[in-house]
Protein backbone atom coordinates (compact mmCIF):
# COMPACT_ATOMS: atom_id res chain seq x y z
CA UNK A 1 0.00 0.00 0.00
CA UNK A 2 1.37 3.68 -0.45
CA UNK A 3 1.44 4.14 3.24
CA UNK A 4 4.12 1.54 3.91
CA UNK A 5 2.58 -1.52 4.61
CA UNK A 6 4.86 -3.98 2.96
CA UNK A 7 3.80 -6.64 0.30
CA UNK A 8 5.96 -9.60 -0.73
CA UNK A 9 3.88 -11.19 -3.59
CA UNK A 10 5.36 -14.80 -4.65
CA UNK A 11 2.97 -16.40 -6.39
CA UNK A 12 0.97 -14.53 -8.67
CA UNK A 13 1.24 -14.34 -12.29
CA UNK A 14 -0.87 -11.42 -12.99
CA UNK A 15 1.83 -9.29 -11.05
CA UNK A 16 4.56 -7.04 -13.31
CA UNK A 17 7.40 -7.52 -10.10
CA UNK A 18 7.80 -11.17 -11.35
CA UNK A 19 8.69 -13.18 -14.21
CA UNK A 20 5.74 -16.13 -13.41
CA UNK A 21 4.22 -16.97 -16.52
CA UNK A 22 0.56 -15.29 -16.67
CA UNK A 23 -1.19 -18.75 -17.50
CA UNK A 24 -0.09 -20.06 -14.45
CA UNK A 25 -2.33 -19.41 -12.14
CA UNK A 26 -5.31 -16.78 -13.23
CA UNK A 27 -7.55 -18.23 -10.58
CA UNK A 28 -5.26 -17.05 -7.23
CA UNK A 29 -2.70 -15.44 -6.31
CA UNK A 30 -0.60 -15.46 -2.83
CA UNK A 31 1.71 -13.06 -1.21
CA UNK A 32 3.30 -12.32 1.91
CA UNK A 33 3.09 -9.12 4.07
CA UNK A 34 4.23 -7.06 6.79
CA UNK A 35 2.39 -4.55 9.28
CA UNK A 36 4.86 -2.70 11.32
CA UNK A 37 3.98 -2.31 14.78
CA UNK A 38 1.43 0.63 15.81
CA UNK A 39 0.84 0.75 11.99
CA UNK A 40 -2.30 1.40 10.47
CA UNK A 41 -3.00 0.96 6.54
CA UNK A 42 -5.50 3.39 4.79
CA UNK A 43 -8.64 2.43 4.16
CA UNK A 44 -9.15 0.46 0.54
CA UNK A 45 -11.54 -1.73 -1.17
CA UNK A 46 -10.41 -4.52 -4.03
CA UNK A 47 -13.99 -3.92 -6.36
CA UNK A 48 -13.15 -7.52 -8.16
CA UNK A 49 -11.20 -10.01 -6.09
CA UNK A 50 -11.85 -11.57 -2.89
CA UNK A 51 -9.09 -11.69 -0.23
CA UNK A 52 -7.90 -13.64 2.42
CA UNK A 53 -6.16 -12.40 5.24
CA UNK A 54 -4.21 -14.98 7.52
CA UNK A 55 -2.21 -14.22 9.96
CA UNK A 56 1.02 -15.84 10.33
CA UNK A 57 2.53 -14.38 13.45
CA UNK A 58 2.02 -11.78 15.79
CA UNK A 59 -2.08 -9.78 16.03
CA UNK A 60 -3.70 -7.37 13.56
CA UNK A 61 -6.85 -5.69 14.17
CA UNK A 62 -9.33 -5.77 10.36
CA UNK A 63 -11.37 -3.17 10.13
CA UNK A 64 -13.95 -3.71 7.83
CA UNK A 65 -17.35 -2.65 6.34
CA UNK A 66 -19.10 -5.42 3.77
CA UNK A 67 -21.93 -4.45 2.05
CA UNK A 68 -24.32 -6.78 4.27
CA UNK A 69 -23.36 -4.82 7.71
CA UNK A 70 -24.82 -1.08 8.15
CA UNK A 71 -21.28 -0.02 10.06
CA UNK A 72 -18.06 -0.50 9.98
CA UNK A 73 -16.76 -3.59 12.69
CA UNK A 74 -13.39 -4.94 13.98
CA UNK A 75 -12.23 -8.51 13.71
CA UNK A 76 -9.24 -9.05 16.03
CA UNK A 77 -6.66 -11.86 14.87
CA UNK A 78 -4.10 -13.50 16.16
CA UNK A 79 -1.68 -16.28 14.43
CA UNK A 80 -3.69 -19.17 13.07
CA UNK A 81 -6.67 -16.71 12.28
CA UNK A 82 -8.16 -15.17 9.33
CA UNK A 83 -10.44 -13.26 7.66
CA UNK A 84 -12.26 -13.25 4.44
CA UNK A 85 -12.86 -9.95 2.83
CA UNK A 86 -15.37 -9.82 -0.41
CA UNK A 87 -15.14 -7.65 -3.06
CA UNK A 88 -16.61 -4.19 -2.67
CA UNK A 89 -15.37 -4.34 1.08
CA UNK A 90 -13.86 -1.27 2.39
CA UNK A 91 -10.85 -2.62 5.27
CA UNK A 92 -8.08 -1.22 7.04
CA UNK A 93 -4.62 -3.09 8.94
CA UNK A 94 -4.13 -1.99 11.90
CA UNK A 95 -1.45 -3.46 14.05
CA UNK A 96 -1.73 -1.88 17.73
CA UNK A 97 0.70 -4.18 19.33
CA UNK A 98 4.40 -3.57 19.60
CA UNK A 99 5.35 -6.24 17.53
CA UNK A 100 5.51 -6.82 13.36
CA UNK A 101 2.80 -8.43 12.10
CA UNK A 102 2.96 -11.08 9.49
CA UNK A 103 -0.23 -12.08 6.89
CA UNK A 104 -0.10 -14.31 4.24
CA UNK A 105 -2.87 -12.75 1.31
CA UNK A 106 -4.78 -14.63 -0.71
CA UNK A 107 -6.54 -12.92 -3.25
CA UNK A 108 -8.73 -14.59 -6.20
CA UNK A 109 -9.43 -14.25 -8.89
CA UNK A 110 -5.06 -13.13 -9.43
CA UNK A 111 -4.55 -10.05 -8.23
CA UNK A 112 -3.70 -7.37 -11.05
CA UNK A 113 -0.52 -5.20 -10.26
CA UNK A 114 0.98 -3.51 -13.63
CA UNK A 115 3.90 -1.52 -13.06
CA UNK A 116 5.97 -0.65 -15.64
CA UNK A 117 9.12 1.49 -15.13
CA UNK A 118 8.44 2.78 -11.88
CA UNK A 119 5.16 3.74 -13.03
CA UNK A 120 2.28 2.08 -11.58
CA UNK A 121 -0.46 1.84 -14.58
CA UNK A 122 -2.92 -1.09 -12.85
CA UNK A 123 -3.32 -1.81 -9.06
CA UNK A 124 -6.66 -4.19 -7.95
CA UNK A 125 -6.47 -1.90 -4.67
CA UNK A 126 -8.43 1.37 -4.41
CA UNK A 127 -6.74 3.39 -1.78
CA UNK A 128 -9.61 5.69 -0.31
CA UNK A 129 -8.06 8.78 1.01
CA UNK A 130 -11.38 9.31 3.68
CA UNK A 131 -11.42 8.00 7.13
CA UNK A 132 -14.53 5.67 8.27
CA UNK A 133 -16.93 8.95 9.27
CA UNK A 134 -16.78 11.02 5.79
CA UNK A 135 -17.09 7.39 4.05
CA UNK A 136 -20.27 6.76 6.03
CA UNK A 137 -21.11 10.25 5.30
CA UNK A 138 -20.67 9.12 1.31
CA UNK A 139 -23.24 6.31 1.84
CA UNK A 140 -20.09 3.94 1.40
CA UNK A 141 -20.03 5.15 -2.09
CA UNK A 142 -16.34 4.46 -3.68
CA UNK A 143 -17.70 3.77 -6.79
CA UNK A 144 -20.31 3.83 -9.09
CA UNK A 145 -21.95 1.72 -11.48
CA UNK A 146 -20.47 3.53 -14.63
CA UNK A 147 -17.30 3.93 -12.64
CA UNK A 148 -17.19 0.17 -11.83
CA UNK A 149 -17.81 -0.77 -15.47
CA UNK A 150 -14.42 1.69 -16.68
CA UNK A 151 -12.29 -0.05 -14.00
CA UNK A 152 -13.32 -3.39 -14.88
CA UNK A 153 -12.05 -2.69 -18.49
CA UNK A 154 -9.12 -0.67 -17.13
CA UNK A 155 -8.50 -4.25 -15.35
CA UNK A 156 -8.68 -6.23 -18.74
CA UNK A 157 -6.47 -4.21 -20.75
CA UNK A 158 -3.74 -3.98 -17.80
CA UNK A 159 -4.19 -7.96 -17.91
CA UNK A 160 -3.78 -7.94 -21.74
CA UNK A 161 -0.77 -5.76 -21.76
CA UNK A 162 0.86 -7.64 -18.92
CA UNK A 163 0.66 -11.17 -20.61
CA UNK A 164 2.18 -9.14 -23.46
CA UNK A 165 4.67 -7.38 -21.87
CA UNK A 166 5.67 -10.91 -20.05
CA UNK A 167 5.50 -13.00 -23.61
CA UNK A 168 7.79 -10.41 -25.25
CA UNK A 169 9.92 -10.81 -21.95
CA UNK A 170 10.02 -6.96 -21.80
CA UNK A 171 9.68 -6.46 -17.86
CA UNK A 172 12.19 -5.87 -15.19
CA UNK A 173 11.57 -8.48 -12.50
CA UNK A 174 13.80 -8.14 -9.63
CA UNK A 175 17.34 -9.05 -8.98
CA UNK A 176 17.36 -12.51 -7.81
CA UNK A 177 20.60 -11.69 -5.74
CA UNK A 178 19.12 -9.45 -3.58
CA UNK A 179 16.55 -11.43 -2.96
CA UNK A 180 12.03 -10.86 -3.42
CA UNK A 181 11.70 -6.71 -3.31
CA UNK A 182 9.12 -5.97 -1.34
CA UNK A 183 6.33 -3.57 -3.31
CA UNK A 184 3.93 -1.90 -2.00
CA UNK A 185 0.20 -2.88 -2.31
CA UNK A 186 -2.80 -5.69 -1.13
């Protein structure tokens, strides 16, 4: 996410940051991240893929707000818990405790990231810059119909020029000596 919350995706082939193949697994995708302690994420929604969030080690606090509830509630999770967020759902990290926080994310259908020289062109996250009152204010509005329908094709071409960019091997992924780069994102 672009507030530091740290994403480590290793398996998913609709993601620029790798060199997986794109028809290897369109269903899923899985990745690894890290809340830092007293960290909170900004509020997003994914409007197309549904998302797991397990927690590996250490607790996170989920904030969340489905379109079945009327208000926004808190799941609290500890290692060996999750938490299944549909699409639409607005959520927030937040790790209160004074130690990292590990998840493992799993996200289907694969979750789109397209970056392409530094440039991010495609991410399956909207990052809501409002905090939980003006949202609720909006009705819980991030998006409309007609909106909706423009990032849903915004989706398929990023998909289309990734398996491009990925057949004509024209993509940067990272430097295996260093090691996986962490992105940012969810």
């Amino acid at each position: 996410m672009p507030d530091g919350t740290r994403v480590y995706p290793f398996l998913n082939p609709a993601d620029s940051t790798n060199d997986l193949p794109p028809e290897l697994s369109p269903g899923a995708s899985v990745a690894l991240g890290e809340v830092r302690p007293g960290h909170a994420s900004k509020i997003h929604m994914h409007p197309f893929v549904t998302m797991i969030v397990w927690v590996m080690s250490g607790r996170l606090s989920l904030r969340l707000k489905d379109k079945q509830s009327r208000t926004p509630y808190t799941l609290r999770l500890r290692a060996g818990e999750g938490a299944l967020a549909l699409p639409g759902t607005f959520l927030q990290l937040l790790n209160g405790s004074r130690t990292s926080c590990r998840v493992l994310y799993i996200a289907s259908p694969a979750y789109v990231f397209l970056k392409v020289k530094r440039k991010i062109l495609y991410d399956d996250a909207i990052v809501v810059d409002a905090g939980w009152d003006e949202l609720a204010r909006l009705r819980w509005r991030a998006a409309t119909a007609s909106t909706l329908a423009a990032l849903r094709a915004a989706r398929v071409r990023a998909l289309r020029r990734l398996r491009t960019l990925k057949r004509k091997r024209l993509l940067s992924p990272p430097s295996r000596s260093r090691g996986r780069r962490a992105r940012s994102g969810s």
